[in-house]
C-alpha atoms as a PDB file:
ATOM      1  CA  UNK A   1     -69.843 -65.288  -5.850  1.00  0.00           C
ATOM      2  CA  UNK A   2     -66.532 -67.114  -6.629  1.00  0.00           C
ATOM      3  CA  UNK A   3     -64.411 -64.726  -3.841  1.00  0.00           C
ATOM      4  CA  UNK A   4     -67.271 -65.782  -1.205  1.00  0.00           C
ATOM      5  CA  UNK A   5     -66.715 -69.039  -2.069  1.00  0.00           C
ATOM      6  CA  UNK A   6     -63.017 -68.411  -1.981  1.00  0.00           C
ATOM      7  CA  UNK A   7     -63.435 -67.090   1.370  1.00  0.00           C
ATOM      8  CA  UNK A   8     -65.333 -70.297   2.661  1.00  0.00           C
ATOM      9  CA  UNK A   9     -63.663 -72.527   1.278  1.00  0.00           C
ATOM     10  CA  UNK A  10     -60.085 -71.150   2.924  1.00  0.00           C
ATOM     11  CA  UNK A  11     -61.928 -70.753   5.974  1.00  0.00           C
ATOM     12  CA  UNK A  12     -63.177 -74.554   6.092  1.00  0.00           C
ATOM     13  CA  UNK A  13     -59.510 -75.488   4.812  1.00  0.00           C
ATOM     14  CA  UNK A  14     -58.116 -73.451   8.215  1.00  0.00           C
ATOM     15  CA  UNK A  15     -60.351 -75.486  10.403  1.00  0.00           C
ATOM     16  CA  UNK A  16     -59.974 -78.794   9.377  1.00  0.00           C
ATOM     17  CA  UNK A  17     -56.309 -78.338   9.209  1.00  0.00           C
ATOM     18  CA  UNK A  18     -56.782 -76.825  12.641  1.00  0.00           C
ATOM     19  CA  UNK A  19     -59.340 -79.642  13.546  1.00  0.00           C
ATOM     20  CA  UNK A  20     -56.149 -82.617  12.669  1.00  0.00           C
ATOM     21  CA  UNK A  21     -53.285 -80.555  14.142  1.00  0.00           C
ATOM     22  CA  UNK A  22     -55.153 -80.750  18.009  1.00  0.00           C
ATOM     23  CA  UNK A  23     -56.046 -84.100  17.147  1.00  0.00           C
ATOM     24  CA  UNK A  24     -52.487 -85.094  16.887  1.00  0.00           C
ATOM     25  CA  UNK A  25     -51.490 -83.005  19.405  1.00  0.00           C
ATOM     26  CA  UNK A  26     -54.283 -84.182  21.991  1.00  0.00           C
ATOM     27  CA  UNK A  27     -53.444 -87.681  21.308  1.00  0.00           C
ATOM     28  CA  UNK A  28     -49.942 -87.203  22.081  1.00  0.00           C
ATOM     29  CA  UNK A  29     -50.505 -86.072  25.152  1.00  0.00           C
ATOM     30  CA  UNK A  30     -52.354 -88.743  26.013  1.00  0.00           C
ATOM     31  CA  UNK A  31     -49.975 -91.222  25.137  1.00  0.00           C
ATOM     32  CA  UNK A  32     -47.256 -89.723  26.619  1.00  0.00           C
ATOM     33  CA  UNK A  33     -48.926 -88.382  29.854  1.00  0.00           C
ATOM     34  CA  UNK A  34     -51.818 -90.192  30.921  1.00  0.00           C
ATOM     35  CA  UNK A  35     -51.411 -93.725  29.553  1.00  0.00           C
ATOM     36  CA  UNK A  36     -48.614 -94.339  31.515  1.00  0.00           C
ATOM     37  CA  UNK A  37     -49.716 -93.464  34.528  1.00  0.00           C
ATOM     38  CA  UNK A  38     -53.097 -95.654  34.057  1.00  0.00           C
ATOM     39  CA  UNK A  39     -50.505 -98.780  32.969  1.00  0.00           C
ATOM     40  CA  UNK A  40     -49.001 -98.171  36.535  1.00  0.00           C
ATOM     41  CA  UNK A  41     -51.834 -98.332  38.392  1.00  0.00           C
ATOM     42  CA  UNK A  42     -53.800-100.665  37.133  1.00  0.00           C
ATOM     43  CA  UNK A  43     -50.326-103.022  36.572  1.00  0.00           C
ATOM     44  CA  UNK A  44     -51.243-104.025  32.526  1.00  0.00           C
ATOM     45  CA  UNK A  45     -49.313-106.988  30.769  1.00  0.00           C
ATOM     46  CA  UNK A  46     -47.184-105.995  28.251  1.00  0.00           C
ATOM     47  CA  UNK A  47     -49.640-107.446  25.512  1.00  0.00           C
ATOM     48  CA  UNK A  48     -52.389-105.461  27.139  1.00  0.00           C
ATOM     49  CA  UNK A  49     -50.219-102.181  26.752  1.00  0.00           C
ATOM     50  CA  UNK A  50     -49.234-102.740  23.385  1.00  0.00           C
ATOM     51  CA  UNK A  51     -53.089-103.419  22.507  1.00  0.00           C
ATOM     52  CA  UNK A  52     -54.162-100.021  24.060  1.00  0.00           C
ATOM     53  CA  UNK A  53     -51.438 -98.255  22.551  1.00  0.00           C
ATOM     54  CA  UNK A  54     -52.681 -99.751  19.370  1.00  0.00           C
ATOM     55  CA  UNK A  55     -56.442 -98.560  19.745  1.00  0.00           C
ATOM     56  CA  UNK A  56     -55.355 -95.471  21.119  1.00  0.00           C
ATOM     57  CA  UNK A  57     -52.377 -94.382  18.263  1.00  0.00           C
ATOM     58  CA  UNK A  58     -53.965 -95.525  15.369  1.00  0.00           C
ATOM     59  CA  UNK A  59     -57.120 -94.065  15.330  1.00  0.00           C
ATOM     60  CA  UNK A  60     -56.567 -90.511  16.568  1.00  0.00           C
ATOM     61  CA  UNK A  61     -52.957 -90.656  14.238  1.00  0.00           C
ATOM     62  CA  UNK A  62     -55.837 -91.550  10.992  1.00  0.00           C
ATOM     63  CA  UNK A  63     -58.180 -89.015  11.985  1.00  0.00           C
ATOM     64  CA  UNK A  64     -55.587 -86.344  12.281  1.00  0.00           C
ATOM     65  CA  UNK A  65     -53.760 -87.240   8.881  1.00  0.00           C
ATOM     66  CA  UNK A  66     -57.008 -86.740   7.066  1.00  0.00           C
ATOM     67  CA  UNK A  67     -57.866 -83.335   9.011  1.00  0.00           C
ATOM     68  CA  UNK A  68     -54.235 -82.190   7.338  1.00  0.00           C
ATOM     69  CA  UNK A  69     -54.510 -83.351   4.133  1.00  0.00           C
ATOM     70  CA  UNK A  70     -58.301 -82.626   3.856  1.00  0.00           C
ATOM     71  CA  UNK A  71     -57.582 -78.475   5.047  1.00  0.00           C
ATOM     72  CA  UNK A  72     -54.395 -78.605   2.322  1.00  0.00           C
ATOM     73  CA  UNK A  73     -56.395 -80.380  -0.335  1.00  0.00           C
ATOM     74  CA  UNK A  74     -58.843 -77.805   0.035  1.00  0.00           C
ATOM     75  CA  UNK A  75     -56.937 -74.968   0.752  1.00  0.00           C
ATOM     76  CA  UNK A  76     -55.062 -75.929  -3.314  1.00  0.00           C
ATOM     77  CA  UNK A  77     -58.915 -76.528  -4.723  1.00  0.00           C
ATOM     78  CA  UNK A  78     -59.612 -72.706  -3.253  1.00  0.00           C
ATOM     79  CA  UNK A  79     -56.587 -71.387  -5.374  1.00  0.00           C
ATOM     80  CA  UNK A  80     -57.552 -73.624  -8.251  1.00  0.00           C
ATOM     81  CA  UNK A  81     -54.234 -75.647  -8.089  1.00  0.00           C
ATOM     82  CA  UNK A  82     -56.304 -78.971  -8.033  1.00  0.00           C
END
């Protein structure tokens, strides 16, 4: 029983580490591909831009911080480091 649980619990570690590295990734392309090219068009004050970037960055930057360090802290608890 404690290798199946082992094996489940590396397994849930690999996608939630997995889950917060797109995250990241995905939100990084958004902000440097498809932001800027809605500010253009739609011709945003700076305040406005610095607003979106705000409620854009800082949400999907939280949420893929705690995918990481929820797949590592479980990934140690697997191995019994923690």
């Amino acid at each position: 029983m404690f290798a199946l649980g082992v094996i489940i619990a590396i397994g849930s570690a690999i996608a939630f580490a997995a889950l917060g590295a797109l995250t990241l990734w995905g939100g990084w392309v958004t902000v440097t591909r498809e932001l800027p090219i809605h500010f253009v068009s739609a011709g945003a004050a700076a305040g406005e831009r610095a607003r979106t970037l705000a409620l854009v960055v800082v949400p999907l930057a939280i949420t893929g911080v705690f995918g990481l360090l929820a797949g590592w802290r479980i990934l140690m608890l697997a191995f019994g480091l923690g």
